[in-house]
C-alpha atoms as a PDB file:
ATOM      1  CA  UNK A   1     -61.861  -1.037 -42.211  1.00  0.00           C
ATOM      2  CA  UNK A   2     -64.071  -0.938 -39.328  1.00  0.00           C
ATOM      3  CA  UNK A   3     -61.025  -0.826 -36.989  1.00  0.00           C
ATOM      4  CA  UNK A   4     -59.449   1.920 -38.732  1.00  0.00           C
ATOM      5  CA  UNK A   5     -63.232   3.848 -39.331  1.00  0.00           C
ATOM      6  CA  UNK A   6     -63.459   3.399 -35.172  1.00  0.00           C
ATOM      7  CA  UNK A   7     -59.531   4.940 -34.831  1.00  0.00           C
ATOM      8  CA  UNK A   8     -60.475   8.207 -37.257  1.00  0.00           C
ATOM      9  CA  UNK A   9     -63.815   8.611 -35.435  1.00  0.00           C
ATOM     10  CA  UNK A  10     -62.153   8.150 -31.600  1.00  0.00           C
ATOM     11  CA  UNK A  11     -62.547  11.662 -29.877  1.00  0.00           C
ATOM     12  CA  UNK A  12     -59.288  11.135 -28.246  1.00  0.00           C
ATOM     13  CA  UNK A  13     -57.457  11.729 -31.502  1.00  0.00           C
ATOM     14  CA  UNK A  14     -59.578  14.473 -33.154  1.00  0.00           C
ATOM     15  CA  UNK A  15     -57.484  17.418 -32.420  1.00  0.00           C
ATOM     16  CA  UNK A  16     -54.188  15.313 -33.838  1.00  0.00           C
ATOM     17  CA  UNK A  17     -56.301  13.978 -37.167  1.00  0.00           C
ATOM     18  CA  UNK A  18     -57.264  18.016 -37.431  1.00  0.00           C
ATOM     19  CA  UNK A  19     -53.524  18.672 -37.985  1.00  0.00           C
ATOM     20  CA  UNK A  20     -53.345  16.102 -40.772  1.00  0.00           C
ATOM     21  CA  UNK A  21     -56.988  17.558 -42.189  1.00  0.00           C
ATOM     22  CA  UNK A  22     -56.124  20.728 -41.817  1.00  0.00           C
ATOM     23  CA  UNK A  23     -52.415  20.382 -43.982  1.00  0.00           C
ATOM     24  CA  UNK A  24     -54.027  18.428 -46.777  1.00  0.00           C
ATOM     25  CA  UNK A  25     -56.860  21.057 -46.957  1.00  0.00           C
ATOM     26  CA  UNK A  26     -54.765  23.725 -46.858  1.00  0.00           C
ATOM     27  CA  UNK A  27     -52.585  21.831 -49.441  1.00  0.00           C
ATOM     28  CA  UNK A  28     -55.294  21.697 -51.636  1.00  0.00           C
ATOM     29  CA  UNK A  29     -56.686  24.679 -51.456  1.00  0.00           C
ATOM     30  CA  UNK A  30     -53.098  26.502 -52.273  1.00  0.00           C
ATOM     31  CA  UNK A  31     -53.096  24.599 -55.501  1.00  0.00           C
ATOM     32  CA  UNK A  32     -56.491  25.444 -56.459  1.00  0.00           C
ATOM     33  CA  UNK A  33     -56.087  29.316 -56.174  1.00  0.00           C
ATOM     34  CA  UNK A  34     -52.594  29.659 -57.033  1.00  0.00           C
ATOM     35  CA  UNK A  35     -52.215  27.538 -60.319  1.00  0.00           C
ATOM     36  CA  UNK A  36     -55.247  28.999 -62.277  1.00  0.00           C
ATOM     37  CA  UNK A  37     -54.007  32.719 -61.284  1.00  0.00           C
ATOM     38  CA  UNK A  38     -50.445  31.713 -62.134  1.00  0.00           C
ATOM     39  CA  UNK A  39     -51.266  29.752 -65.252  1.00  0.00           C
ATOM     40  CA  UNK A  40     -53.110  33.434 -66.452  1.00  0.00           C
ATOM     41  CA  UNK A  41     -50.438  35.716 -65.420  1.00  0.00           C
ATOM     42  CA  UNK A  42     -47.874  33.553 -67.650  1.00  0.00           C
ATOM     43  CA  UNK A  43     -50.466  33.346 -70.703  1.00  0.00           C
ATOM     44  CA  UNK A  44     -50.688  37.463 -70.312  1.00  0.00           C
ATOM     45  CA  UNK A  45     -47.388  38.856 -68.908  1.00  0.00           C
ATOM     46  CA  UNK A  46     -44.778  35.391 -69.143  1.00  0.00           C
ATOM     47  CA  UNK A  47     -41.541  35.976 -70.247  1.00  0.00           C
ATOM     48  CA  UNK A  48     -39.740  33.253 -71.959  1.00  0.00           C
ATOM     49  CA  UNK A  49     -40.742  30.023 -73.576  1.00  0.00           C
ATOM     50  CA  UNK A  50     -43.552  27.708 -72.344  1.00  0.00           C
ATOM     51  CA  UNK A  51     -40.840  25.737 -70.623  1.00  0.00           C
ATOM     52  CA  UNK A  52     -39.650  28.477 -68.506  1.00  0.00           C
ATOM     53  CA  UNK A  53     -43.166  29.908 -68.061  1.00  0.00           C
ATOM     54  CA  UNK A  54     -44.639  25.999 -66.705  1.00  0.00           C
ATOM     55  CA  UNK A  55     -41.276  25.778 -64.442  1.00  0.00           C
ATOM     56  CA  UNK A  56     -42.582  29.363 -62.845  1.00  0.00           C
ATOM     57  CA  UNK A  57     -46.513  27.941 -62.936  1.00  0.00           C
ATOM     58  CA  UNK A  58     -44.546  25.056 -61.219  1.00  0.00           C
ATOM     59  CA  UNK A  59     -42.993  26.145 -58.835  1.00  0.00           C
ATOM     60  CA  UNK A  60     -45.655  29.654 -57.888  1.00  0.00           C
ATOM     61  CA  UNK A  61     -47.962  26.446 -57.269  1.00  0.00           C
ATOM     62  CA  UNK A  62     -45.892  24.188 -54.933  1.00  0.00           C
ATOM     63  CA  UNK A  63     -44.616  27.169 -52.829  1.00  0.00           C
ATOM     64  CA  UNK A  64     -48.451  28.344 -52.005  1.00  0.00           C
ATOM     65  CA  UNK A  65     -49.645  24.931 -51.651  1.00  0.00           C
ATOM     66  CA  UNK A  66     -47.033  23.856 -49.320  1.00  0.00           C
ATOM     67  CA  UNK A  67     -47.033  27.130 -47.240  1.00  0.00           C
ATOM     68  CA  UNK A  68     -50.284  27.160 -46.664  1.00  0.00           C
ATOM     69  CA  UNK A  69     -50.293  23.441 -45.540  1.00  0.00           C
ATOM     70  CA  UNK A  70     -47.211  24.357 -43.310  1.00  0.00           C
ATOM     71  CA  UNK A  71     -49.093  27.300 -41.777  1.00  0.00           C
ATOM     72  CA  UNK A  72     -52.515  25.447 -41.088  1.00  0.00           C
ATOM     73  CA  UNK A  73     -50.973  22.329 -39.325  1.00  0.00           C
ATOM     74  CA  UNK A  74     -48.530  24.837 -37.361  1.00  0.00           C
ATOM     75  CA  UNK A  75     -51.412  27.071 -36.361  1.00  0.00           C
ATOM     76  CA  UNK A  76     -53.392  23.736 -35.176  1.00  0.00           C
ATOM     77  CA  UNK A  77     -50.280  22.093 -33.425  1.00  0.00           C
ATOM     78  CA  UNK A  78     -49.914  25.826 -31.666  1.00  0.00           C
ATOM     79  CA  UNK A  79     -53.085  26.142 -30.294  1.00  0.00           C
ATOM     80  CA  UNK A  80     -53.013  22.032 -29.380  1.00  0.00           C
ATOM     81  CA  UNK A  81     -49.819  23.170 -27.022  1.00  0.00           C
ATOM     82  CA  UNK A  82     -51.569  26.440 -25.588  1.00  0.00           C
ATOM     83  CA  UNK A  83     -54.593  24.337 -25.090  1.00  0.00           C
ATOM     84  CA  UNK A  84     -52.842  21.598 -23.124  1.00  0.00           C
ATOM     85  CA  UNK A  85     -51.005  24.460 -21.135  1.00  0.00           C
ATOM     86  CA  UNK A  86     -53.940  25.444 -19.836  1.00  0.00           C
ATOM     87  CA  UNK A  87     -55.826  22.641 -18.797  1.00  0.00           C
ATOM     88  CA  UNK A  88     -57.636  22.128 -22.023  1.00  0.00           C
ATOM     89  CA  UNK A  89     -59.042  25.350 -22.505  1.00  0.00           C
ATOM     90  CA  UNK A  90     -58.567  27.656 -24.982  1.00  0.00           C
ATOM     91  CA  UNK A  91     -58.144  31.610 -24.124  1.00  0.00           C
ATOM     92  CA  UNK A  92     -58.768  34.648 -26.522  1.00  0.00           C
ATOM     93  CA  UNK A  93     -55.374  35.454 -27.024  1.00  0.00           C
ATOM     94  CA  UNK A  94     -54.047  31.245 -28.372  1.00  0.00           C
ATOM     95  CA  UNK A  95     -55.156  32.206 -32.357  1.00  0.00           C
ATOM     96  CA  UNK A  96     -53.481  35.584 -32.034  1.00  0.00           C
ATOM     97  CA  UNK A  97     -50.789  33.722 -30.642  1.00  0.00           C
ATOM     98  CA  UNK A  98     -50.347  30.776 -32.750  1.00  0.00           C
ATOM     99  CA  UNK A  99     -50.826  32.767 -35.872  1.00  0.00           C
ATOM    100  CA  UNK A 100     -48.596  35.362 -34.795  1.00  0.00           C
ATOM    101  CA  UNK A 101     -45.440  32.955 -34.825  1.00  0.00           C
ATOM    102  CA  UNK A 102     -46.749  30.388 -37.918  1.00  0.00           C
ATOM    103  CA  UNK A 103     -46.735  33.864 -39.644  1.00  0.00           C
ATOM    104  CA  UNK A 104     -43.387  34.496 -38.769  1.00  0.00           C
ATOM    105  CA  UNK A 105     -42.092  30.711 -39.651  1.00  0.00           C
ATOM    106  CA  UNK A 106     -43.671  29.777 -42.661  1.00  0.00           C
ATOM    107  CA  UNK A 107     -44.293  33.139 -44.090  1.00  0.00           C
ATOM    108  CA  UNK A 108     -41.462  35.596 -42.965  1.00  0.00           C
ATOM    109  CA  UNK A 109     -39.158  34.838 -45.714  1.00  0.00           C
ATOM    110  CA  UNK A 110     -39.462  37.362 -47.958  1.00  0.00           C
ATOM    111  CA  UNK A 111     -40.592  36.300 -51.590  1.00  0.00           C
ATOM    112  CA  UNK A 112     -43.132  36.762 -54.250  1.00  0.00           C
ATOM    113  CA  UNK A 113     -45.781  34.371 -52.962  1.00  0.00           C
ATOM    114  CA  UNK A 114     -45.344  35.529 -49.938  1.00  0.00           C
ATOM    115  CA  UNK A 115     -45.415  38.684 -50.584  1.00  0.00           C
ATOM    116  CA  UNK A 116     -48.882  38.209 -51.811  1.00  0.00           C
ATOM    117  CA  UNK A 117     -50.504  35.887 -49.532  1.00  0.00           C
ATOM    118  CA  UNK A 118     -49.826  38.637 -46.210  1.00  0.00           C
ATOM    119  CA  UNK A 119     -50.802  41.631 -48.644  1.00  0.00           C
ATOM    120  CA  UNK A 120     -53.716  39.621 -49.498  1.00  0.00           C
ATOM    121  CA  UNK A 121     -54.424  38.916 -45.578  1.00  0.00           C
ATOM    122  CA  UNK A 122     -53.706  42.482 -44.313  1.00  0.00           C
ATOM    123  CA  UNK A 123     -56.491  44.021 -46.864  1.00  0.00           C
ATOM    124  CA  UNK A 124     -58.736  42.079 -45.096  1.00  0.00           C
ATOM    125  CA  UNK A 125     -57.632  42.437 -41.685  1.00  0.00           C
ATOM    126  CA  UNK A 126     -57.962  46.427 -42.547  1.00  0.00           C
ATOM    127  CA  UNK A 127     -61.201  46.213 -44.577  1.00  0.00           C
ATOM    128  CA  UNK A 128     -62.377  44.179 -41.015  1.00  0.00           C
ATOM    129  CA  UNK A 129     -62.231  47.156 -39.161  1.00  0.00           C
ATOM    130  CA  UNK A 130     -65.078  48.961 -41.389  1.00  0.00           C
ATOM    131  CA  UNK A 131     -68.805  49.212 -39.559  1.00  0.00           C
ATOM    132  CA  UNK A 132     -71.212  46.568 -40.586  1.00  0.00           C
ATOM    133  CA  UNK A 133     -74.347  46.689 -41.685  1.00  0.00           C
ATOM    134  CA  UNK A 134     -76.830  44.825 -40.248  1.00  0.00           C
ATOM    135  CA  UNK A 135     -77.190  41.525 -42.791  1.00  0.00           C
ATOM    136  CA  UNK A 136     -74.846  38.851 -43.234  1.00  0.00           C
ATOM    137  CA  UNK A 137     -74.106  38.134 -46.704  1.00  0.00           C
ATOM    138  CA  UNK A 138     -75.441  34.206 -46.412  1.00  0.00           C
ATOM    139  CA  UNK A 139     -78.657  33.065 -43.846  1.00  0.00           C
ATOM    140  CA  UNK A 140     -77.620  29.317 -45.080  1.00  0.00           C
ATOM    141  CA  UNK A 141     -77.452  27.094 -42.044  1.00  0.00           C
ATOM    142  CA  UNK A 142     -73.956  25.948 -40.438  1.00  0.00           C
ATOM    143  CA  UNK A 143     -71.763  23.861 -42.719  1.00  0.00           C
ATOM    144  CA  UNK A 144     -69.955  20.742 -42.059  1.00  0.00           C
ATOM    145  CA  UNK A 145     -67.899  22.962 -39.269  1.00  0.00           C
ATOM    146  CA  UNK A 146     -70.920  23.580 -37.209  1.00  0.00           C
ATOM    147  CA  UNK A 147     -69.823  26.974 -37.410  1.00  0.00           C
ATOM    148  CA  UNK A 148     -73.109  29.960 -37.015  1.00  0.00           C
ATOM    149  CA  UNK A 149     -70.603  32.822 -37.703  1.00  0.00           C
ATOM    150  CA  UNK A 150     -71.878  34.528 -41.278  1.00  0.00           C
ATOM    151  CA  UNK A 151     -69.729  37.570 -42.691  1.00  0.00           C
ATOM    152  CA  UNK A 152     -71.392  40.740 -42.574  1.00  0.00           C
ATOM    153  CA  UNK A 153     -70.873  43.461 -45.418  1.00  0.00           C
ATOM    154  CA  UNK A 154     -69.667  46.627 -44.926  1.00  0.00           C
ATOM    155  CA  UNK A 155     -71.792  49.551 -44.293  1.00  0.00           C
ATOM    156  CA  UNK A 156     -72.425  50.543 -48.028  1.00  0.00           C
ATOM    157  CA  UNK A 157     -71.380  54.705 -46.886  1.00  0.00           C
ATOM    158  CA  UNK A 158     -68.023  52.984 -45.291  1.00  0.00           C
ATOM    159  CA  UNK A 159     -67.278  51.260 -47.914  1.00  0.00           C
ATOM    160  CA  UNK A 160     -67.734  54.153 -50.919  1.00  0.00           C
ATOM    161  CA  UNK A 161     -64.793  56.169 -48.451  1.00  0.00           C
ATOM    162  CA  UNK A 162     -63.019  53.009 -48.094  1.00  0.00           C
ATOM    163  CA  UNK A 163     -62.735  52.889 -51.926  1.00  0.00           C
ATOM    164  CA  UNK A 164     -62.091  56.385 -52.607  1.00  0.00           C
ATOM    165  CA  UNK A 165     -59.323  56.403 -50.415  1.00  0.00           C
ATOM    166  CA  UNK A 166     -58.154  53.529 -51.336  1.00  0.00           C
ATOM    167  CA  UNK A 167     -57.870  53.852 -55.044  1.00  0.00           C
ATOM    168  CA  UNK A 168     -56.714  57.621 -54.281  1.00  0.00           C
ATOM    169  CA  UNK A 169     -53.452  56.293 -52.686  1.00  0.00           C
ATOM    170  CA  UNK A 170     -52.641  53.574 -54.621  1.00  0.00           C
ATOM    171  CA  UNK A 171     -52.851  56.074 -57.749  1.00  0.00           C
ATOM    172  CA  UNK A 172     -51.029  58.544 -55.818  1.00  0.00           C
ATOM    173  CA  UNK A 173     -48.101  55.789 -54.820  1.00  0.00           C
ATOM    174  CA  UNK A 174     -48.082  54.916 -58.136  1.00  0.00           C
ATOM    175  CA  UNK A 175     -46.837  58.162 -59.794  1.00  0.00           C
ATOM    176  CA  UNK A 176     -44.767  59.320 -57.296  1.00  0.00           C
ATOM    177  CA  UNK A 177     -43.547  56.757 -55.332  1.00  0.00           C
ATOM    178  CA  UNK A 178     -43.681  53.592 -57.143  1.00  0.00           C
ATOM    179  CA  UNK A 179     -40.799  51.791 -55.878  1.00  0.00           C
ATOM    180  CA  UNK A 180     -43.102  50.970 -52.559  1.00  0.00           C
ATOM    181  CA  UNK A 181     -45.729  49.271 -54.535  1.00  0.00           C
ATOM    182  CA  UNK A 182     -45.750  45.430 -54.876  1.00  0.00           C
ATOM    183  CA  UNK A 183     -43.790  44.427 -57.876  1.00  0.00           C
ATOM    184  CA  UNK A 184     -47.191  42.159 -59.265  1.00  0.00           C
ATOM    185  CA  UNK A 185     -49.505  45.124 -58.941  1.00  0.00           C
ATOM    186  CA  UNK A 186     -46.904  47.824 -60.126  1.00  0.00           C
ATOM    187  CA  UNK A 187     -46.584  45.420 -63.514  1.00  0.00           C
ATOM    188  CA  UNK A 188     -50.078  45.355 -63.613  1.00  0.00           C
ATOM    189  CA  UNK A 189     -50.947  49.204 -63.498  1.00  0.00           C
ATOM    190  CA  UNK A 190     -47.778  49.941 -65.729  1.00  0.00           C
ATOM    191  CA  UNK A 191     -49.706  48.011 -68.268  1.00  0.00           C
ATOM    192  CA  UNK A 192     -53.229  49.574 -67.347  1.00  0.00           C
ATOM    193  CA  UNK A 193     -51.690  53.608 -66.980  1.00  0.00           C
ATOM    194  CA  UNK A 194     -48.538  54.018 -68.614  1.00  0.00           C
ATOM    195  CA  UNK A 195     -48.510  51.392 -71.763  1.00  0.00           C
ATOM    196  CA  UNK A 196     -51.722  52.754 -72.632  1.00  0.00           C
ATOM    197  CA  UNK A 197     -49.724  56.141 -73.517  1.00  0.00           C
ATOM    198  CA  UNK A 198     -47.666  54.957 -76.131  1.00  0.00           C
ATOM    199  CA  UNK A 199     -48.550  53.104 -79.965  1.00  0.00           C
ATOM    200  CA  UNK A 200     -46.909  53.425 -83.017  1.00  0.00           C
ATOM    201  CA  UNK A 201     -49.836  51.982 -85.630  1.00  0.00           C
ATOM    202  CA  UNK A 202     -53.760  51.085 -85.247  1.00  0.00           C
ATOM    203  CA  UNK A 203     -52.406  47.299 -84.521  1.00  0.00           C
ATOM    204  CA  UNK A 204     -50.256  48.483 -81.134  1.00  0.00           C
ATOM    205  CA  UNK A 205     -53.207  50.929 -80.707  1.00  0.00           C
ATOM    206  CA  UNK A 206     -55.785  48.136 -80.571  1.00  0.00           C
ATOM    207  CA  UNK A 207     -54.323  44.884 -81.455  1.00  0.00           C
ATOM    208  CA  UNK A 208     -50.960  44.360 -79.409  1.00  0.00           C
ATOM    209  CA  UNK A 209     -49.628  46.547 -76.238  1.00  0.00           C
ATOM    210  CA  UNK A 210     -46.398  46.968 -78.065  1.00  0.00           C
END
């Protein structure tokens, strides 16, 4: 054990032991978000017997899971090669880089995971772009990263516009051009805005949707 405690601790193979880290964290942390949100969504909107709806909770799971552990250890390998290519160091422009084509390989095909995990991504690279204010959210010290960076909230003014404008164009979308929303959010406001519109007795008024 020592031997192999002395291998996992040798500097000269951190950055390749970060590619395995960094796949079975991202692994991990794909199953964690996506099975609880896809376990709901068949409970509340599945289709089909609990068979059909586990295969879906199956396979929602081991598509986000394994993409995201694709994308992590391709990011890491990426900026490993960029790094090497330039004599160790690492410039600004290696994470744009790297992410820029594991974006492209592990989550250009089109499909509903997919679909959400870059929606999911660009809302925050947009919402990035608001002005700060001038607190992080957290003063805790670094965790086991080392890492001092703390997220800062939006100015509270930016943000009210930000959410206005928002919700004003998704509503907009919605009525009159619905077709361009994505397919898990349209579902989701059909139930919210236009199912609420229609009942035949007090049980599909307050009981069941339909």
């Amino acid at each position: 054990m020592s031997s192999i405690t002395h291998w996992l601790s040798d500097p000269r193979m951190h950055d390749y032991l970060a590619i395995v880290k960094g796949a079975r964290n991202g692994f991990v942390y794909g199953v964690k978000v996506r099975f609880p949100h896809a376990l709901i969504m068949a409970i509340l909107f599945g289709r089909g017997d609990w068979k059909s709806r586990l295969l879906v909770i199956y396979k929602a799971t081991k598509q986000h899971a394994f993409n995201l552990a694709k994308f992590v250890s391709l990011y890491k390998i990426l900026l490993l090669l960029q790094r090497k290519a330039n004599g160790g160091k690492q410039r600004n422009a290696d994470t744009f880089v790297a992410g820029l084509l594991g974006g492209y390989v592990v989550f250009g095909d089109r499909s509903a995971v997919n679909e959400q995990i870059v929606l999911y991504v660009v809302s925050r690279v947009i919402a990035s772009f608001m002005p700060r204010t001038g607190s992080p959210y957290s003063k805790v010290p670094a965790g086991a990263s080392g890492s001092v960076v703390r997220p800062i909230p939006p100015d509270p003014r930016y943000f009210s516009v930000f959410a206005a404008l928002s919700w004003g164009a998704v509503m907009w979308l919605f009525q009159h051009r619905g077709e361009a929303i994505q397919p898990g959010m349209f579902n989701s406001m059909t139930y919210l805005y236009r199912d609420s519109e229609v009942w035949t007795d007090l049980r599909t008024l307050l009981w069941h949707n339909t």
